[in-house]
PDB file of N, CA and C in Angstrom:
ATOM      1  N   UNK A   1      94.523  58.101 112.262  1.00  0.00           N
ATOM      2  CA  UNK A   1      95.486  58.336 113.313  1.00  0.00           C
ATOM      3  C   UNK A   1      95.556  59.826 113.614  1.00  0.00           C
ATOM      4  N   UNK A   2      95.737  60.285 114.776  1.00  0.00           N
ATOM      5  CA  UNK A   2      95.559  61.561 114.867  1.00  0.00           C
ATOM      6  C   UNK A   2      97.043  61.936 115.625  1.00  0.00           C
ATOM      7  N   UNK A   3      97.236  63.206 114.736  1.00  0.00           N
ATOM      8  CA  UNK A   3      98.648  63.602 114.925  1.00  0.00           C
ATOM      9  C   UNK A   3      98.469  64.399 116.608  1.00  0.00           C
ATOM     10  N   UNK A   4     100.059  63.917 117.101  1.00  0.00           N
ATOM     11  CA  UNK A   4      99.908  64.502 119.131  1.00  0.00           C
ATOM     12  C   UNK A   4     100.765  66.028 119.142  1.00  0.00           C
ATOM     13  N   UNK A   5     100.600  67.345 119.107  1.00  0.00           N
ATOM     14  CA  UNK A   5     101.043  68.720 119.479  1.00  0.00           C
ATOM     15  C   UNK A   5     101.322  68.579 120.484  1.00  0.00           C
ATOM     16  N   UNK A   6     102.439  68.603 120.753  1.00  0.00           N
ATOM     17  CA  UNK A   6     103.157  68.907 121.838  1.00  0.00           C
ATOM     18  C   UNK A   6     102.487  70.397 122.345  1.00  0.00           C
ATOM     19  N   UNK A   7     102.516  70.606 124.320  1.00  0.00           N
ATOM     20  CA  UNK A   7     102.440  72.200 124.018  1.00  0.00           C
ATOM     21  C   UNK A   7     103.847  72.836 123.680  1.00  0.00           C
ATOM     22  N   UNK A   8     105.004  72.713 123.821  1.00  0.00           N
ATOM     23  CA  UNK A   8     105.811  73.142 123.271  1.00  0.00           C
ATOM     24  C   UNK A   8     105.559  73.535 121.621  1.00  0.00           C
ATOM     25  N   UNK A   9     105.127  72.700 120.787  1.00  0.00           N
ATOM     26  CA  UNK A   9     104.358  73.258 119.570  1.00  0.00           C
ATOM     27  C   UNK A   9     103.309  73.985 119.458  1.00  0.00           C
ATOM     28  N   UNK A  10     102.445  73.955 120.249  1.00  0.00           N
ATOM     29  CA  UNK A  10     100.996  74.640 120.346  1.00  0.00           C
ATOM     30  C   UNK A  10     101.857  76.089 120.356  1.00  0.00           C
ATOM     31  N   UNK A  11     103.123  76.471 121.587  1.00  0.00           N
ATOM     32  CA  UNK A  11     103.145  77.982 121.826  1.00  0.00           C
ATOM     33  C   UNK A  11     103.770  78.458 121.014  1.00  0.00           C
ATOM     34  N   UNK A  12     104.551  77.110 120.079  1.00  0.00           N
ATOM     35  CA  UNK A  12     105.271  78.042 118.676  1.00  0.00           C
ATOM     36  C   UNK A  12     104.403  78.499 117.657  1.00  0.00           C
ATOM     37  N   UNK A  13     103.293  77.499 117.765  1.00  0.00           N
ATOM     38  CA  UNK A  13     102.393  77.959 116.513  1.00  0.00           C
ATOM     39  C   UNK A  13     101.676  79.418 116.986  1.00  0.00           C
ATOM     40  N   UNK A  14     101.762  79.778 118.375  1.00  0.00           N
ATOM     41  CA  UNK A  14     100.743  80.644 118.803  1.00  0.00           C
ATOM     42  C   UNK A  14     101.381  81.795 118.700  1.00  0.00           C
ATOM     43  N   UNK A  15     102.980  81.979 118.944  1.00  0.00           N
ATOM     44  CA  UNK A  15     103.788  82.675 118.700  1.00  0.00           C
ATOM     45  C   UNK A  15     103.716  83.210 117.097  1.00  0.00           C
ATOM     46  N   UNK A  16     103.717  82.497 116.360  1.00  0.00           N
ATOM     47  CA  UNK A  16     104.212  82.966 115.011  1.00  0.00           C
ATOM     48  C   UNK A  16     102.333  83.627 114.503  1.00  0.00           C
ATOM     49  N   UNK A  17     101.078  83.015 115.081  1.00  0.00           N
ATOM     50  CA  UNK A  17      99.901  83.766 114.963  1.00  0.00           C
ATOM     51  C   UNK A  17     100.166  85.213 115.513  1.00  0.00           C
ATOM     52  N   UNK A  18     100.241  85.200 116.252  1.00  0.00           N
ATOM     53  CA  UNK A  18     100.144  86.139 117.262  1.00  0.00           C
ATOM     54  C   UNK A  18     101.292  87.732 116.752  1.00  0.00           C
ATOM     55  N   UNK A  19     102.711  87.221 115.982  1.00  0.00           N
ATOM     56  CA  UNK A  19     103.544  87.988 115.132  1.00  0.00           C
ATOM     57  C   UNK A  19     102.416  88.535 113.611  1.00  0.00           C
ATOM     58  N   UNK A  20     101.960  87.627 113.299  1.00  0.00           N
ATOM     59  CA  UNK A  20     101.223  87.802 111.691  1.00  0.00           C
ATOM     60  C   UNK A  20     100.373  88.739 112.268  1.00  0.00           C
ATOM     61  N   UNK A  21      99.256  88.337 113.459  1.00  0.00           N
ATOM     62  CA  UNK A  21      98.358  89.330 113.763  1.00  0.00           C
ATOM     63  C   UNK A  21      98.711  90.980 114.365  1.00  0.00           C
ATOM     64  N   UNK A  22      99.769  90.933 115.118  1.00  0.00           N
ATOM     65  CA  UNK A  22     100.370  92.189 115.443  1.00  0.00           C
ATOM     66  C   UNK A  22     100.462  93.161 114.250  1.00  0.00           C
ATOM     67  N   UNK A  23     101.334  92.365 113.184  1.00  0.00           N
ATOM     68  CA  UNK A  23     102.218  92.744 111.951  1.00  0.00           C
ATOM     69  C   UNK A  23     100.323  93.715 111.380  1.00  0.00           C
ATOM     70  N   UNK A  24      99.343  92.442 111.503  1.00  0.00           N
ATOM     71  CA  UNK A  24      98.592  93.164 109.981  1.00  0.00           C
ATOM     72  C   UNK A  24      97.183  94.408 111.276  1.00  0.00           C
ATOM     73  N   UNK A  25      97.495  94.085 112.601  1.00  0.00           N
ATOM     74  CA  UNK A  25      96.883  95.371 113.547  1.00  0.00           C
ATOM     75  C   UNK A  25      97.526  96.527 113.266  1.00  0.00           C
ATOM     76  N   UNK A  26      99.367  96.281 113.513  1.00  0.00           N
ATOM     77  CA  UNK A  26      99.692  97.398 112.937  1.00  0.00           C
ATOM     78  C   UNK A  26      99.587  98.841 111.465  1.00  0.00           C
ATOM     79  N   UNK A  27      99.608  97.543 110.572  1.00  0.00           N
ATOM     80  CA  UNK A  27      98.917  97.887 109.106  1.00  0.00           C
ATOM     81  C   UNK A  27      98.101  99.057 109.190  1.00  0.00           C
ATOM     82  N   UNK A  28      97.167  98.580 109.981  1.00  0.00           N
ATOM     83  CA  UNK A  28      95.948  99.058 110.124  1.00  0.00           C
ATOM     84  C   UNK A  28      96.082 100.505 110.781  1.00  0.00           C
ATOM     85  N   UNK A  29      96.635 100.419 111.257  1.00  0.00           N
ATOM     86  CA  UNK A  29      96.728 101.512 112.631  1.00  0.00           C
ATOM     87  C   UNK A  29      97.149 102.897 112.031  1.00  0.00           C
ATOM     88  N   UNK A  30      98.710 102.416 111.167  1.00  0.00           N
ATOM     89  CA  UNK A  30      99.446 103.434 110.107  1.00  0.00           C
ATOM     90  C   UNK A  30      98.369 103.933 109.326  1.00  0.00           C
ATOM     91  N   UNK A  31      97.227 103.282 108.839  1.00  0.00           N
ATOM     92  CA  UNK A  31      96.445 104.088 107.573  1.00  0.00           C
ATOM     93  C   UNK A  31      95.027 104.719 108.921  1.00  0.00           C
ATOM     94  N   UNK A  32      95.090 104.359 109.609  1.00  0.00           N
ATOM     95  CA  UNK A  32      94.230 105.033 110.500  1.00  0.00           C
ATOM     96  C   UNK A  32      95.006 106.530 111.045  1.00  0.00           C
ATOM     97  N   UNK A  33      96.020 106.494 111.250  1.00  0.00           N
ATOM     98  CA  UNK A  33      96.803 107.565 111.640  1.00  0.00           C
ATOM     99  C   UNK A  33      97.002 108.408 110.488  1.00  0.00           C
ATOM    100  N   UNK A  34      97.202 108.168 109.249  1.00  0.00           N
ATOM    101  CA  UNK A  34      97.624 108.725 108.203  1.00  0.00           C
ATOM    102  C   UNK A  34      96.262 109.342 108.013  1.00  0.00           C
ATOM    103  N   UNK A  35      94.991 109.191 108.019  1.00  0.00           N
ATOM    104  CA  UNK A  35      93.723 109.592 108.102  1.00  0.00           C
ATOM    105  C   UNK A  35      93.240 110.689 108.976  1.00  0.00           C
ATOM    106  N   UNK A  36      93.801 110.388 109.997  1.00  0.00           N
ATOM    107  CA  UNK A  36      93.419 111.646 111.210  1.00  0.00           C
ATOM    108  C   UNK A  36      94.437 112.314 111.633  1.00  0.00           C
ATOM    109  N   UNK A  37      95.348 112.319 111.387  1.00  0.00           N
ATOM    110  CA  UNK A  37      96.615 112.816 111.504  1.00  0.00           C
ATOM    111  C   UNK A  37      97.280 112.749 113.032  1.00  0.00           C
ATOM    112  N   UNK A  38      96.978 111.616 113.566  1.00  0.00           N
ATOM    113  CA  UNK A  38      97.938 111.401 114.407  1.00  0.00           C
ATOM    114  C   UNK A  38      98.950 110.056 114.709  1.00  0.00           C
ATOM    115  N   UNK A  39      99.036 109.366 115.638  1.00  0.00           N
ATOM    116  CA  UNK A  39     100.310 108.415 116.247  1.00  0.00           C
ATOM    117  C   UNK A  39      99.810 107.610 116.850  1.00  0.00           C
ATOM    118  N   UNK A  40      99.993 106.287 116.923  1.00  0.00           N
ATOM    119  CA  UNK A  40     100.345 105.070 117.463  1.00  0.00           C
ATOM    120  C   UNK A  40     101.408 105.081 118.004  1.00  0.00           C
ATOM    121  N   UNK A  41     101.833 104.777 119.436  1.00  0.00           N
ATOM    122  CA  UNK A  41     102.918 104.561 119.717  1.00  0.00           C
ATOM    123  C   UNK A  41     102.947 102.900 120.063  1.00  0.00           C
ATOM    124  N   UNK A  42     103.702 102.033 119.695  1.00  0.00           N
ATOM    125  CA  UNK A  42     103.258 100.758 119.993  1.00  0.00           C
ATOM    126  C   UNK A  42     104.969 100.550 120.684  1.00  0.00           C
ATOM    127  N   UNK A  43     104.714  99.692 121.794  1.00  0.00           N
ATOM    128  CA  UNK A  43     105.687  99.316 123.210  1.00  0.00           C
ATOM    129  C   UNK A  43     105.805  98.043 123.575  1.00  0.00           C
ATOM    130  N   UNK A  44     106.835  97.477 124.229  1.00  0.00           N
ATOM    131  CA  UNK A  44     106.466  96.315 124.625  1.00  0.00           C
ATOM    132  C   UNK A  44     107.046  95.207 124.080  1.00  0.00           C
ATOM    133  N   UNK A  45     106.702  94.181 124.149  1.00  0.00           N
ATOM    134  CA  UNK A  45     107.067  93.115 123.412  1.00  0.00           C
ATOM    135  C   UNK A  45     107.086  93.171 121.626  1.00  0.00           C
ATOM    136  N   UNK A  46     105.648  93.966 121.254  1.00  0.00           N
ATOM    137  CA  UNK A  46     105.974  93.735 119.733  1.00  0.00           C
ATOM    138  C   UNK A  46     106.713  94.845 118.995  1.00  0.00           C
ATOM    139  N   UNK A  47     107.198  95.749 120.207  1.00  0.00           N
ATOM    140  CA  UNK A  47     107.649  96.958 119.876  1.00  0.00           C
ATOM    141  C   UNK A  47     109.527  96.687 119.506  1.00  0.00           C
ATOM    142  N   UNK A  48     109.777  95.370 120.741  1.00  0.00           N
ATOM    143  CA  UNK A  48     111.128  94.991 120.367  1.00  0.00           C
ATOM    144  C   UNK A  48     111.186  93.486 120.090  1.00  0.00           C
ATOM    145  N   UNK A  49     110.388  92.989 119.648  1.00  0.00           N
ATOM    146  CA  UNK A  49     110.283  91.804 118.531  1.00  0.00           C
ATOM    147  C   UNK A  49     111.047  90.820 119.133  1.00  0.00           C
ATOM    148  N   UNK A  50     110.139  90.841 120.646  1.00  0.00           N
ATOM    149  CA  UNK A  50     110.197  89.797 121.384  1.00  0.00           C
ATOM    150  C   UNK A  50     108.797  88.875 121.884  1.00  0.00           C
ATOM    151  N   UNK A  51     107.972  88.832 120.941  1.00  0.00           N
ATOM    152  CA  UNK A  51     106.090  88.680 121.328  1.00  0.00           C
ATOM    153  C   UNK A  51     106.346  87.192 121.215  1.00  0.00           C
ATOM    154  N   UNK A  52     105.823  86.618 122.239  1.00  0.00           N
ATOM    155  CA  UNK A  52     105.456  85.236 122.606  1.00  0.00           C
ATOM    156  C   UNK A  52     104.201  84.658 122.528  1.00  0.00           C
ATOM    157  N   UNK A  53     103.761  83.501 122.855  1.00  0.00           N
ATOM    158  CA  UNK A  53     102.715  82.786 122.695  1.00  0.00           C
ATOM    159  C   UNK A  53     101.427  83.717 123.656  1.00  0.00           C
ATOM    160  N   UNK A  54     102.159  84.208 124.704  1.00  0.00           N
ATOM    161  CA  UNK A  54     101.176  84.805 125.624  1.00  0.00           C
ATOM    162  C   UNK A  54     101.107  86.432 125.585  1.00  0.00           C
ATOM    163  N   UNK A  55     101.724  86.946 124.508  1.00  0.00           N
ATOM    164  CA  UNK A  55     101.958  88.702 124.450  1.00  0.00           C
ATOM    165  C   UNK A  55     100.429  89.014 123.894  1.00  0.00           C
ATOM    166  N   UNK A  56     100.473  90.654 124.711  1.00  0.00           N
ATOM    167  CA  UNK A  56      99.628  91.123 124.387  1.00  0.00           C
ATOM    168  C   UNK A  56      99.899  92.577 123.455  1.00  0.00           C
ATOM    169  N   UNK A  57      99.330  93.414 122.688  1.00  0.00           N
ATOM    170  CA  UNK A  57      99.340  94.409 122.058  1.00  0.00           C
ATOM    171  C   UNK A  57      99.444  95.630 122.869  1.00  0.00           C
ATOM    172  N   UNK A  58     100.728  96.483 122.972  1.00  0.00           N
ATOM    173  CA  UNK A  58     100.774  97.676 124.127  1.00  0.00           C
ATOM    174  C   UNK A  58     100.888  98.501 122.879  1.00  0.00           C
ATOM    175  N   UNK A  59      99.987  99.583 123.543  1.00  0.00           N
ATOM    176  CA  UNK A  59      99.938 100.631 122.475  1.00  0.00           C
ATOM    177  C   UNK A  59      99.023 102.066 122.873  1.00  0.00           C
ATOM    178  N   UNK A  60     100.164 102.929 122.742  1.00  0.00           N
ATOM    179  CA  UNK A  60      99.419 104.442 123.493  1.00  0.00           C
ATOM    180  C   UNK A  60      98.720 105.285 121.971  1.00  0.00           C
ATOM    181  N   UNK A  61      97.376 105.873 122.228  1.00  0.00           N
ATOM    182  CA  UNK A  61      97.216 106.377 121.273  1.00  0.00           C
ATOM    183  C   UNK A  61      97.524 107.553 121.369  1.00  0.00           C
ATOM    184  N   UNK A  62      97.590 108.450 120.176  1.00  0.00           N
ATOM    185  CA  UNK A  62      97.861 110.031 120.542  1.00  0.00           C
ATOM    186  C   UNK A  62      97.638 110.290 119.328  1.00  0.00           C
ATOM    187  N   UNK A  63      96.192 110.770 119.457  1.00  0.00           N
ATOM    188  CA  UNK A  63      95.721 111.565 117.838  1.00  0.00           C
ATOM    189  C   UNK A  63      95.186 112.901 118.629  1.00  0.00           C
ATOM    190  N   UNK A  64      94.238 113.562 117.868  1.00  0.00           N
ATOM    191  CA  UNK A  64      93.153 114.822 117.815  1.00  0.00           C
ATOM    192  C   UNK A  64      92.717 114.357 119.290  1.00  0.00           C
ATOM    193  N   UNK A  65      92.130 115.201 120.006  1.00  0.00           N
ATOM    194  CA  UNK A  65      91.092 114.365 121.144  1.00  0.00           C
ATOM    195  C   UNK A  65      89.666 114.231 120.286  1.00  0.00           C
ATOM    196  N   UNK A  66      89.418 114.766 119.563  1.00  0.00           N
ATOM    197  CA  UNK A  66      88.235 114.462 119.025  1.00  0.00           C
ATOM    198  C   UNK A  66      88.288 113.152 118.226  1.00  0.00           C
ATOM    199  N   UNK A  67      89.398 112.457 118.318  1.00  0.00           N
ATOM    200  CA  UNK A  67      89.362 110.945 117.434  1.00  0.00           C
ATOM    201  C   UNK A  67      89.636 110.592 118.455  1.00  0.00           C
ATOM    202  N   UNK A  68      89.986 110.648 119.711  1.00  0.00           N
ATOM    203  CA  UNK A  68      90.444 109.117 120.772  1.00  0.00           C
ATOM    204  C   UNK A  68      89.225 108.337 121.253  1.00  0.00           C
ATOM    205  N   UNK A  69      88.163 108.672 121.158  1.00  0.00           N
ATOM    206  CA  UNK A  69      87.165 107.607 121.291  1.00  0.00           C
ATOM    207  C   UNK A  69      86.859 106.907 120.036  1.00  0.00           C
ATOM    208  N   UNK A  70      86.960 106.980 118.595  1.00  0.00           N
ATOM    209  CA  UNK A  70      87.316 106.585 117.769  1.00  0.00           C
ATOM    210  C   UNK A  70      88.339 106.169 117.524  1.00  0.00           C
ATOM    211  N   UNK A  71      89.518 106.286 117.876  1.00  0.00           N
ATOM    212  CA  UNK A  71      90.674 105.468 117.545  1.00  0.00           C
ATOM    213  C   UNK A  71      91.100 104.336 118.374  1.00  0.00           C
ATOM    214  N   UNK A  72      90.635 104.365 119.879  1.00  0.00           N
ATOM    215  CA  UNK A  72      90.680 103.398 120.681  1.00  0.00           C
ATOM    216  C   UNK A  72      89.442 102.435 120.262  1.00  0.00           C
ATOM    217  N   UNK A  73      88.192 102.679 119.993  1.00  0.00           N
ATOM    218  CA  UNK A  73      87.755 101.739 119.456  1.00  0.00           C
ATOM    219  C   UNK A  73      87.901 100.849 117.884  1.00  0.00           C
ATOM    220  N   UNK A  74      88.816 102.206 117.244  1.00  0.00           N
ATOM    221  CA  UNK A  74      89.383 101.222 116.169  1.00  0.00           C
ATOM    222  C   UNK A  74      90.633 100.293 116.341  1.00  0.00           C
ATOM    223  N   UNK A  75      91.279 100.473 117.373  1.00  0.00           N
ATOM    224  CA  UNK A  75      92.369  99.391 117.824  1.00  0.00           C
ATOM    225  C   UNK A  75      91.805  98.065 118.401  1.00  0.00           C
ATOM    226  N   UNK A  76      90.560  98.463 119.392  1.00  0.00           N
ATOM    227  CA  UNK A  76      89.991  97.184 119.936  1.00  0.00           C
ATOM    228  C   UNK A  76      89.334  96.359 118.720  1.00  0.00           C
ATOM    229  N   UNK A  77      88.722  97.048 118.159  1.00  0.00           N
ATOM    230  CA  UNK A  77      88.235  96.554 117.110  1.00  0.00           C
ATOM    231  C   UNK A  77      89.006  95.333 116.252  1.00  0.00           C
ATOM    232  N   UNK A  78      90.487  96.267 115.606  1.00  0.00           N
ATOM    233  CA  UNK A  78      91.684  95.736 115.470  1.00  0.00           C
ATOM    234  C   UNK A  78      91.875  93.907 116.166  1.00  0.00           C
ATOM    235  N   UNK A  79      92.139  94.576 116.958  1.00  0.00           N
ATOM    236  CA  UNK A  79      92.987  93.766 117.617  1.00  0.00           C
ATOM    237  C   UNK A  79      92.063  92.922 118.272  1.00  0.00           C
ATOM    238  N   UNK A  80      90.578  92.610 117.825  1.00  0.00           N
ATOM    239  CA  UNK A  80      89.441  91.780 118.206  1.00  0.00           C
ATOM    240  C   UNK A  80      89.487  90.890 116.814  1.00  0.00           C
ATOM    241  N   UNK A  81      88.790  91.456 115.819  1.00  0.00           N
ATOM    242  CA  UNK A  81      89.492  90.909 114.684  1.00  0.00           C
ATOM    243  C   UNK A  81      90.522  89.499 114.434  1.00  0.00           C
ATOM    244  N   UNK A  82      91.740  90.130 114.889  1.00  0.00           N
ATOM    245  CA  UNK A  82      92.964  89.307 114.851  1.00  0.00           C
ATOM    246  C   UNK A  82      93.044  88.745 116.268  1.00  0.00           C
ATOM    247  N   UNK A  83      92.050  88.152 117.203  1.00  0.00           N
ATOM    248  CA  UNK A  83      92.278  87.337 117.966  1.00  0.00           C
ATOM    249  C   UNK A  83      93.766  87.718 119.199  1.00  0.00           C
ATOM    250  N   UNK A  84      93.459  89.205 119.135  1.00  0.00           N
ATOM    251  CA  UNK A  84      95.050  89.667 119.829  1.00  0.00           C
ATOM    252  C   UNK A  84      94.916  90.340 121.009  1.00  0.00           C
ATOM    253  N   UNK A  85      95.245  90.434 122.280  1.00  0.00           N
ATOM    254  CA  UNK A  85      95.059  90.949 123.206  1.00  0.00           C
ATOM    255  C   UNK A  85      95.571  91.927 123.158  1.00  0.00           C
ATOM    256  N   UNK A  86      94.991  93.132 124.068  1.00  0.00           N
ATOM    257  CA  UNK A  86      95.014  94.378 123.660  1.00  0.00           C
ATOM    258  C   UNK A  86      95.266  95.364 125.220  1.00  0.00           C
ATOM    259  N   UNK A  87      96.443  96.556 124.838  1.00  0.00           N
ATOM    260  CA  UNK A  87      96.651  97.118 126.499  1.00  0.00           C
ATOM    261  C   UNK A  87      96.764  98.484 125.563  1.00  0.00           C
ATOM    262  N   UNK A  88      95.465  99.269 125.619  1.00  0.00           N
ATOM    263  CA  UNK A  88      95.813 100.532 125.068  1.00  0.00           C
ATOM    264  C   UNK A  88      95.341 101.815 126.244  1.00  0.00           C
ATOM    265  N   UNK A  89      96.393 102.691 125.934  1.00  0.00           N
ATOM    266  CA  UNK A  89      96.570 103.948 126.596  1.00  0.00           C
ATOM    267  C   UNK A  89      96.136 105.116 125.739  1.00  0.00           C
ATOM    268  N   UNK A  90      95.671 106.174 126.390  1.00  0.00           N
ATOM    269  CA  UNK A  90      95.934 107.490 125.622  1.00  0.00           C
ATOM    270  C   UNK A  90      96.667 108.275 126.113  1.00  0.00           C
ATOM    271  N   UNK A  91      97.402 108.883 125.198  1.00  0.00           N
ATOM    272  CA  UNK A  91      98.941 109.690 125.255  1.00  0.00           C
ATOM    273  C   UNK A  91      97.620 110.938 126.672  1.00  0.00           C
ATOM    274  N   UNK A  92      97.273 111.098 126.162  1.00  0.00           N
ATOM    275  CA  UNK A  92      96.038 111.860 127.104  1.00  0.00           C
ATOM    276  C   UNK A  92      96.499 111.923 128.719  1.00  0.00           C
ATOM    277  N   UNK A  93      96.469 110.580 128.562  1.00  0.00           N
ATOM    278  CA  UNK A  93      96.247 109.859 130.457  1.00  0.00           C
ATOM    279  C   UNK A  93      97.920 109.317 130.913  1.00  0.00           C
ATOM    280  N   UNK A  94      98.744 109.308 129.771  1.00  0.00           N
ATOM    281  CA  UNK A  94     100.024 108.411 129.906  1.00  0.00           C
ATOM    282  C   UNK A  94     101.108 109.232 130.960  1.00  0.00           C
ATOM    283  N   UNK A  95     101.005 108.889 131.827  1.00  0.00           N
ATOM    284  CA  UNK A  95     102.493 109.350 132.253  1.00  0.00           C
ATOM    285  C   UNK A  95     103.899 110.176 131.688  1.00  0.00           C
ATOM    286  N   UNK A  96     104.421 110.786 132.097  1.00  0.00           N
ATOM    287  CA  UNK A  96     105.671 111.314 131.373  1.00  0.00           C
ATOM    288  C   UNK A  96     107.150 110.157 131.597  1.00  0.00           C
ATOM    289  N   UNK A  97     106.468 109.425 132.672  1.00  0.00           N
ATOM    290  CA  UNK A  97     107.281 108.126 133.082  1.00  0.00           C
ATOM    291  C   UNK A  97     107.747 107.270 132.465  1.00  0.00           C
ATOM    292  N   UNK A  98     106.339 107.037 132.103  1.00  0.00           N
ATOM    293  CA  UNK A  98     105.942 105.632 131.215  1.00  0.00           C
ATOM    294  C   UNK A  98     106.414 105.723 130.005  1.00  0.00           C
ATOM    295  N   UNK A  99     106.239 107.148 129.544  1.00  0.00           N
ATOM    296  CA  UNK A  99     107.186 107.725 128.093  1.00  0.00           C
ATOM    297  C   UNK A  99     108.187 107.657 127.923  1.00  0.00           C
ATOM    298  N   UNK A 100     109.400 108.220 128.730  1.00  0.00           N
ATOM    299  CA  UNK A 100     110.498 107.980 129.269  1.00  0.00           C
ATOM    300  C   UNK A 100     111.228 106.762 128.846  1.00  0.00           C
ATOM    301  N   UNK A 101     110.578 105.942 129.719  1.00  0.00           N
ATOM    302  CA  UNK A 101     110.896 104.274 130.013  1.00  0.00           C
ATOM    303  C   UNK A 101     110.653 103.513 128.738  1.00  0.00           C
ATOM    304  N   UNK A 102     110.119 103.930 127.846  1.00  0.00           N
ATOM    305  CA  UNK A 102     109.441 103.052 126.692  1.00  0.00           C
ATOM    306  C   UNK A 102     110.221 103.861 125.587  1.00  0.00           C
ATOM    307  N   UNK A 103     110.959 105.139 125.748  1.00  0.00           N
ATOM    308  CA  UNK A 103     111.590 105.932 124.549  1.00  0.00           C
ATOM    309  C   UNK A 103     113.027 104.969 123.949  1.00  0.00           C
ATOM    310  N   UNK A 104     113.102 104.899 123.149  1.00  0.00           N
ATOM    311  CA  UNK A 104     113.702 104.014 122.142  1.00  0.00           C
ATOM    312  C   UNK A 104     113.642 102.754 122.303  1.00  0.00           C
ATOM    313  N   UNK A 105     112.539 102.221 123.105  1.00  0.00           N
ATOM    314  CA  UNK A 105     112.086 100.823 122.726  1.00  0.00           C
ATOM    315  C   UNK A 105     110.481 100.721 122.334  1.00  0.00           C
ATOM    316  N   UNK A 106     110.485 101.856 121.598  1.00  0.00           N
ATOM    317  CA  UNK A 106     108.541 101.623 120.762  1.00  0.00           C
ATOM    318  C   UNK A 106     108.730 102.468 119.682  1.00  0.00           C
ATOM    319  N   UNK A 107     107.658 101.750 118.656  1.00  0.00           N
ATOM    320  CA  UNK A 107     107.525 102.251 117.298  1.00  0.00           C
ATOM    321  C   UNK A 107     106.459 102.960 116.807  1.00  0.00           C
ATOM    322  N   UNK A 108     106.575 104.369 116.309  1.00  0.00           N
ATOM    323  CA  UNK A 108     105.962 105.306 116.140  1.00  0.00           C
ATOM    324  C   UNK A 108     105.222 104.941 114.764  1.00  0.00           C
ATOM    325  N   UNK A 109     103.851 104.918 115.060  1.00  0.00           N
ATOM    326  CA  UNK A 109     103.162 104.838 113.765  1.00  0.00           C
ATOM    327  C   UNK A 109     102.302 106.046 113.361  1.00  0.00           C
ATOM    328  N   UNK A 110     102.304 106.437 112.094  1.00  0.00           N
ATOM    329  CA  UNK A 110     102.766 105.630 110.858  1.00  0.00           C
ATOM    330  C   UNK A 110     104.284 106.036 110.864  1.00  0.00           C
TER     331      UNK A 110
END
């Protein structure tokens, strides 16, 4: 007999993936930063621990410039890995706007 998933279940289960995978991208990110000595700024949905079945990973980098082609490919990387969609910026290119608007609703890593 084969058990019937509701999609109402499918997006809870995808929800609570999608939290585990954020949780262990982030992980990652802190010992990547702690390495080169710069910041993750992560925004957005997983920034105020509201990530749903359909969220994606927002996240500005801001290290050395000599690591942002290395650190953006270690986030995609990341966040390829863990099956997680991915919206990354560099503090580089970011707006003073966008900073603004996202200041005390994103988490500074490490």
């Amino acid at each position: 007999m084969t058990d019937v998933v509701t999609v109402s279940e499918r997006k809870v289960r995808e929800t609570a993936r999608r939290r585990r995978a954020a949780e262990a991208v982030m992980t990652g990110l802190r010992a990547f930063a702690k390495r080169c000595g710069g910041h993750f700024i992560v925004f957005g949905s997983v920034a105020q621990q509201r990530l749903s079945f359909d969220s994606d990973f927002d996240v500005i980098v801001d290290v050395p410039p000599e690591q942002e082609v290395a650190a953006v490919e270690f986030v995609e990387d990341l966040c390829r890995q863990h099956d997680l969609p991915a919206d990354i910026h560099l503090r580089s290119q970011v707006s003073e706007r966008l900073l603004a608007r996202i200041a005390g609703h994103s988490v500074i890593l490490p």
